[in-house]
PDB file of N, CA and C in Angstrom:
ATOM      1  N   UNK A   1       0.834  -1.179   0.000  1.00  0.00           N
ATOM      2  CA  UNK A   1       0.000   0.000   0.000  1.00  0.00           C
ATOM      3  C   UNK A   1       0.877   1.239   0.000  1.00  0.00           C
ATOM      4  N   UNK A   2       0.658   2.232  -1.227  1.00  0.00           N
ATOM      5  CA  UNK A   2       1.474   2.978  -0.766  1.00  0.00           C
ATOM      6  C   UNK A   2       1.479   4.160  -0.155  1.00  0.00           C
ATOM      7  N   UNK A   3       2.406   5.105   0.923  1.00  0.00           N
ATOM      8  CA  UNK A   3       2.663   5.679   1.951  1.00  0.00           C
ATOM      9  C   UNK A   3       3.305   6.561   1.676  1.00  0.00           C
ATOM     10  N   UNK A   4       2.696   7.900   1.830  1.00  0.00           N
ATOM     11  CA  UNK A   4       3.522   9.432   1.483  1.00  0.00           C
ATOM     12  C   UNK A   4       4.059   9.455   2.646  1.00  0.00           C
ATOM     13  N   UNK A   5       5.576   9.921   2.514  1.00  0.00           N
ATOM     14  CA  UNK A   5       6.711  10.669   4.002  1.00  0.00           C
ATOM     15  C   UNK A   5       6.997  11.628   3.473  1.00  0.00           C
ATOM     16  N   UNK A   6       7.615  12.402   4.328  1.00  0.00           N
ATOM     17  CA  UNK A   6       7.927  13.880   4.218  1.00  0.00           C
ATOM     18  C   UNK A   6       9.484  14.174   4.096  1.00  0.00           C
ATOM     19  N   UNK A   7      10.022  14.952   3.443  1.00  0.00           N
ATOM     20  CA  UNK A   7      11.488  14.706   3.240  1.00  0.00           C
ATOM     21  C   UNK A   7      12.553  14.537   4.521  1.00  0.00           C
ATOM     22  N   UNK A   8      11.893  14.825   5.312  1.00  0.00           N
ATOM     23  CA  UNK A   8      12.759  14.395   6.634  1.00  0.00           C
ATOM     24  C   UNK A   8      12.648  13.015   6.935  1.00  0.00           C
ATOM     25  N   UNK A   9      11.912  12.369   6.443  1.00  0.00           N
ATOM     26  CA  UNK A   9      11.602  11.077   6.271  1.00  0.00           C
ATOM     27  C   UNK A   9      12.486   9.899   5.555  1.00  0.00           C
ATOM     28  N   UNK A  10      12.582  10.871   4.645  1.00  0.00           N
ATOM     29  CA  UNK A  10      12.951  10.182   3.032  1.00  0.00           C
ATOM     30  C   UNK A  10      14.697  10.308   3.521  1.00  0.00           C
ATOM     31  N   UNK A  11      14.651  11.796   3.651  1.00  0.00           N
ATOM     32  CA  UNK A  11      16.256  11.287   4.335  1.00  0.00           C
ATOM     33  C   UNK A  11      16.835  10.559   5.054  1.00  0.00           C
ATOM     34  N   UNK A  12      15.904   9.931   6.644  1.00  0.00           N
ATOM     35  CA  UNK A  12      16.370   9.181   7.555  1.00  0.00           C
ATOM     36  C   UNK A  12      16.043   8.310   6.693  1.00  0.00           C
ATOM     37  N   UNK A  13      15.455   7.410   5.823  1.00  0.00           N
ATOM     38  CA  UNK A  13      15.773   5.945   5.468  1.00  0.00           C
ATOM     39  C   UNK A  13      16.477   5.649   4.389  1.00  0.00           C
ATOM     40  N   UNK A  14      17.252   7.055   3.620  1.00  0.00           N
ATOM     41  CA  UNK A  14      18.162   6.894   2.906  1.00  0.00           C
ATOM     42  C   UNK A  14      19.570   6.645   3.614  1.00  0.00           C
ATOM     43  N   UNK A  15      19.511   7.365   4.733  1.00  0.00           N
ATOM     44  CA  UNK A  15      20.913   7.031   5.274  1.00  0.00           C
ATOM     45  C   UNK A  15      20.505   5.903   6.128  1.00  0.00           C
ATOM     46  N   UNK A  16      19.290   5.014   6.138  1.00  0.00           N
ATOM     47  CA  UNK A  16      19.405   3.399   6.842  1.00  0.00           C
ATOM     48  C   UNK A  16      19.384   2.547   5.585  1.00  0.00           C
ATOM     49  N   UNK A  17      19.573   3.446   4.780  1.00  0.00           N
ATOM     50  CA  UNK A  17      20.085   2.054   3.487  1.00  0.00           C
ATOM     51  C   UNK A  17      18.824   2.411   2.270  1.00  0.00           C
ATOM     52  N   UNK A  18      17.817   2.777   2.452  1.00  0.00           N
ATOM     53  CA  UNK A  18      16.588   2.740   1.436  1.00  0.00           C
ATOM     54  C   UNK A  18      17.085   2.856   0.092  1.00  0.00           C
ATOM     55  N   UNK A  19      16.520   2.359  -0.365  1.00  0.00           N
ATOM     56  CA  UNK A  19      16.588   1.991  -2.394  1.00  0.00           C
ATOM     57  C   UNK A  19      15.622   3.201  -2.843  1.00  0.00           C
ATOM     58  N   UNK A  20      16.160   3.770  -3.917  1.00  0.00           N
ATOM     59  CA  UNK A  20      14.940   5.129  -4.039  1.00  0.00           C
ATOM     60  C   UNK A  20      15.183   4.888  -5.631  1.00  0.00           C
ATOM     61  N   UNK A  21      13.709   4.553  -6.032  1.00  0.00           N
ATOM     62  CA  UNK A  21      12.915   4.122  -7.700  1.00  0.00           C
ATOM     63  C   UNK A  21      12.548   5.473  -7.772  1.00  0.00           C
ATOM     64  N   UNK A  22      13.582   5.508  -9.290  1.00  0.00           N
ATOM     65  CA  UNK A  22      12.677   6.815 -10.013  1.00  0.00           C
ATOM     66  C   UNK A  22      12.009   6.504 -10.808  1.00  0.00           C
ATOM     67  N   UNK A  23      10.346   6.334 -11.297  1.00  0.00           N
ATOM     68  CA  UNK A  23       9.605   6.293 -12.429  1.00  0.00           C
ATOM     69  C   UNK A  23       9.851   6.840 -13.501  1.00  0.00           C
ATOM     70  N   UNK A  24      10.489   8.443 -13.388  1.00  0.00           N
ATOM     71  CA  UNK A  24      10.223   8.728 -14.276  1.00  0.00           C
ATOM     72  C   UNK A  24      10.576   8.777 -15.775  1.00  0.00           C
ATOM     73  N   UNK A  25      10.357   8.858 -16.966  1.00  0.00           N
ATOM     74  CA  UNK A  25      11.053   8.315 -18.201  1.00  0.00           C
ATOM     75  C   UNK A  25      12.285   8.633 -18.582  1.00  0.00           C
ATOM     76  N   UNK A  26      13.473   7.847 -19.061  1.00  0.00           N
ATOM     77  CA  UNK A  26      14.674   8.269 -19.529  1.00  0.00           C
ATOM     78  C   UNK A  26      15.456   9.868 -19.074  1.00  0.00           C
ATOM     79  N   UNK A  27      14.669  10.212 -20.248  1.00  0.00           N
ATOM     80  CA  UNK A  27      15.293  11.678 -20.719  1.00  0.00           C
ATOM     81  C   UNK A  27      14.930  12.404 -19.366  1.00  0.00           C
ATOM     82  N   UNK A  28      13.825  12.784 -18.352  1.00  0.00           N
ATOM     83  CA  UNK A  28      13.534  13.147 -17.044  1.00  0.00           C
ATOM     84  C   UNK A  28      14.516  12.880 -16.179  1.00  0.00           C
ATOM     85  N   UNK A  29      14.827  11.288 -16.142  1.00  0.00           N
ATOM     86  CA  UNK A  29      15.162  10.502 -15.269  1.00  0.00           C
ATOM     87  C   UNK A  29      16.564  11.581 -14.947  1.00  0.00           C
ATOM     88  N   UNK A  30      17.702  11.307 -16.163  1.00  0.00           N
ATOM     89  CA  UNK A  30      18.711  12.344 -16.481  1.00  0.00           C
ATOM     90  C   UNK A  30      18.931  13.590 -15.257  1.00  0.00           C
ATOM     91  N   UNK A  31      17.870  14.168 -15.909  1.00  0.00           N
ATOM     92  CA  UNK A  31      17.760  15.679 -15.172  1.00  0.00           C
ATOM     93  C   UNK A  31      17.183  16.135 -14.127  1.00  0.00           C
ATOM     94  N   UNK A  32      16.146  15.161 -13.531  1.00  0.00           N
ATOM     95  CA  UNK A  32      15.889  15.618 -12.412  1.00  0.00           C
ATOM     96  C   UNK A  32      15.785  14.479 -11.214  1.00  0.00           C
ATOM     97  N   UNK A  33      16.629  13.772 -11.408  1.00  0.00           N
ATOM     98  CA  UNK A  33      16.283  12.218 -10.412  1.00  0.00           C
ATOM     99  C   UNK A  33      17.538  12.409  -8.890  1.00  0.00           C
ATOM    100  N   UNK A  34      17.132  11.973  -8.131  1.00  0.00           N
ATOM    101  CA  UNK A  34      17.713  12.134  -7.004  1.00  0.00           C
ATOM    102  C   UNK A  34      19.135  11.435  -6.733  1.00  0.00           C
ATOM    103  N   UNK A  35      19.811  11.863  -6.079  1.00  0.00           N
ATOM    104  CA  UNK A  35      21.379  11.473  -6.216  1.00  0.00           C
ATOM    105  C   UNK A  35      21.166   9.567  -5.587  1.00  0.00           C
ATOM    106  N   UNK A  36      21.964   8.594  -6.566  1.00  0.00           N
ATOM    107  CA  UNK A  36      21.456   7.740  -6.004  1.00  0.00           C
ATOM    108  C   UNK A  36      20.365   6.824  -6.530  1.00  0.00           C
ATOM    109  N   UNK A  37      19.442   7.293  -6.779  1.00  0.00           N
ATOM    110  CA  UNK A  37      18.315   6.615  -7.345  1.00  0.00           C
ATOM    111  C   UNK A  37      18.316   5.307  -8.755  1.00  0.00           C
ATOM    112  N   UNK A  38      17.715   4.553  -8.593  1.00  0.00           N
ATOM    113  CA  UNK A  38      17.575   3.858  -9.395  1.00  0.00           C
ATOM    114  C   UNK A  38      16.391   4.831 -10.597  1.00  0.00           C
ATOM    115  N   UNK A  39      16.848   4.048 -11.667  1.00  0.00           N
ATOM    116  CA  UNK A  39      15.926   4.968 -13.179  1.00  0.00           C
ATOM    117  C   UNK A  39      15.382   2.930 -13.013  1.00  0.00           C
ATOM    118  N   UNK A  40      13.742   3.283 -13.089  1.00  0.00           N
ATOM    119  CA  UNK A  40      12.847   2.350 -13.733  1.00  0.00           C
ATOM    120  C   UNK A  40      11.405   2.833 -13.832  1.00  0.00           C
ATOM    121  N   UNK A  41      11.884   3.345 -15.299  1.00  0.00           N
ATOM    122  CA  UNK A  41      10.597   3.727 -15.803  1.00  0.00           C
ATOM    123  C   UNK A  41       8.934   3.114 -15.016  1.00  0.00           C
ATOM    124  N   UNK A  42       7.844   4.094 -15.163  1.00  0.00           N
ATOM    125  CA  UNK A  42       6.562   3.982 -14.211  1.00  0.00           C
ATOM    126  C   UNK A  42       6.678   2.696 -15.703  1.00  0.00           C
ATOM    127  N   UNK A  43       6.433   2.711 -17.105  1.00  0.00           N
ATOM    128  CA  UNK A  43       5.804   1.879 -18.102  1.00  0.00           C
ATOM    129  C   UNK A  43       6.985   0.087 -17.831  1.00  0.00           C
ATOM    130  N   UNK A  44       7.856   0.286 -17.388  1.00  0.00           N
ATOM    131  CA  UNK A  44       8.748  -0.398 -17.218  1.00  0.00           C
ATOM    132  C   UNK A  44       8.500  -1.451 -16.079  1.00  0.00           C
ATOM    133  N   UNK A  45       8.121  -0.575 -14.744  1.00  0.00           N
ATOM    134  CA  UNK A  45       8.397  -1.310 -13.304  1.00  0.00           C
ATOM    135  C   UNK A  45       7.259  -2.371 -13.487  1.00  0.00           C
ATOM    136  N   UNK A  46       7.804  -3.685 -12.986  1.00  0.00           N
ATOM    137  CA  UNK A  46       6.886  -4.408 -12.695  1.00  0.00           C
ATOM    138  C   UNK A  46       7.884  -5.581 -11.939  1.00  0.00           C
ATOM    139  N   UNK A  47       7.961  -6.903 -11.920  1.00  0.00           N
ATOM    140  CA  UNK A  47       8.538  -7.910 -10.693  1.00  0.00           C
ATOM    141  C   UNK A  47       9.649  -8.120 -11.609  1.00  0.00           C
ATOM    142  N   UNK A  48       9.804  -8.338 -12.909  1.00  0.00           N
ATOM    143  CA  UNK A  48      11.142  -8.167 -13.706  1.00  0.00           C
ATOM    144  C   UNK A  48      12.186  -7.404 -13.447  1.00  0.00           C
ATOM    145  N   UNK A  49      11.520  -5.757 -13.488  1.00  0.00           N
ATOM    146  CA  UNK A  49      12.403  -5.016 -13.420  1.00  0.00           C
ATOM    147  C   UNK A  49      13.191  -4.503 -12.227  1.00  0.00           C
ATOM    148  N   UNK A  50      12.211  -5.189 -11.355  1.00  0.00           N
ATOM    149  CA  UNK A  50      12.497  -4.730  -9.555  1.00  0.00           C
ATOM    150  C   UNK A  50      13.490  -5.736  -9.492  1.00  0.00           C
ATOM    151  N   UNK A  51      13.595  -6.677 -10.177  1.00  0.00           N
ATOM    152  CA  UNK A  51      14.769  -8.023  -9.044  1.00  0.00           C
ATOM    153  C   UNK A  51      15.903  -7.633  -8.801  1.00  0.00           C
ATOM    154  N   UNK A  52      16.372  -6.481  -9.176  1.00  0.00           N
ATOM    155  CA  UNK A  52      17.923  -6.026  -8.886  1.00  0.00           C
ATOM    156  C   UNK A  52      17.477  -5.178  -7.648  1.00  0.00           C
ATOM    157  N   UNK A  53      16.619  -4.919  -6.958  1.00  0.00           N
ATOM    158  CA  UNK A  53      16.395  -4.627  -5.803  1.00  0.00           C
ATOM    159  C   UNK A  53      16.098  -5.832  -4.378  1.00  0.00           C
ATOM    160  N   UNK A  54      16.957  -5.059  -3.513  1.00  0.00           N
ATOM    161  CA  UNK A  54      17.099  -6.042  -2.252  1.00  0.00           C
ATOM    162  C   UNK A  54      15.758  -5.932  -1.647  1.00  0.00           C
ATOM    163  N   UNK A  55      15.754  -7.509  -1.204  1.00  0.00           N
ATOM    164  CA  UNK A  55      14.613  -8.056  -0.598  1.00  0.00           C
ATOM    165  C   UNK A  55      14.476  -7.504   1.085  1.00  0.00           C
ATOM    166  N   UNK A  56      15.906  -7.187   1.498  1.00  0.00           N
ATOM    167  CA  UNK A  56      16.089  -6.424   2.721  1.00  0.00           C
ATOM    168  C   UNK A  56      15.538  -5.382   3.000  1.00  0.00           C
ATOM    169  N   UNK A  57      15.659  -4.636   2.454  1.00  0.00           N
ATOM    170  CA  UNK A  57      15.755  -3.238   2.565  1.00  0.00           C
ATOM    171  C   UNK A  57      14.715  -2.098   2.029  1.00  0.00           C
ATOM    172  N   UNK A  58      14.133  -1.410   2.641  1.00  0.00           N
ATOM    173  CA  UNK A  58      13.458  -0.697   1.981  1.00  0.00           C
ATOM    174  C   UNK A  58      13.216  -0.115   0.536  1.00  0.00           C
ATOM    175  N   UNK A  59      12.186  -0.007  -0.007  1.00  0.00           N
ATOM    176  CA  UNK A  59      12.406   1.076  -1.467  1.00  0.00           C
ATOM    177  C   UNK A  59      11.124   2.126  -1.154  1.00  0.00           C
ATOM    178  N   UNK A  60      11.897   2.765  -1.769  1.00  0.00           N
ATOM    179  CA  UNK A  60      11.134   4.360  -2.063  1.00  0.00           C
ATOM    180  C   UNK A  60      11.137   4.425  -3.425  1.00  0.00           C
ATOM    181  N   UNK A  61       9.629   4.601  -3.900  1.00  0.00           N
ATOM    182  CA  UNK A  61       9.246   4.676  -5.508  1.00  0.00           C
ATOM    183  C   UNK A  61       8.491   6.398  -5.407  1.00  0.00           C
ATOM    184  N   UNK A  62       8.935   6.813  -6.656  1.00  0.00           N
ATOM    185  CA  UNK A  62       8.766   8.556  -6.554  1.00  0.00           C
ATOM    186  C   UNK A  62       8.649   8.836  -7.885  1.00  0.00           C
TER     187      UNK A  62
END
């Protein structure tokens, strides 16, 4: 289910390790994606494209 946090948020579970999915397409992805972030397109993501993400650890999709 998913769960809006607030950037004070987003920061404490980046520095406990969190995985942070950027949706957004290619050319976006580029220019405005967060330091860090994985690029997987919103048309892209599905259980394929996630498996290079740890089963541990949190993700943050944005």
């Amino acid at each position: 289910m998913p769960t809006s946090i607030t950037r004070d948020e987003l920061q404490e579970l980046i520095r406990a390790g969190a995985q942070i999915v950027d949706v957004l397409p290619p050319g976006e992805f580029a220019e405005y994606h967060l330091p860090g972030a994985l690029s997987i397109p919103l048309k892209d993501l599905d259980a394929s494209s996630t498996e290079r993400l740890s089963k541990d650890k949190p993700v943050v999709v944005y």
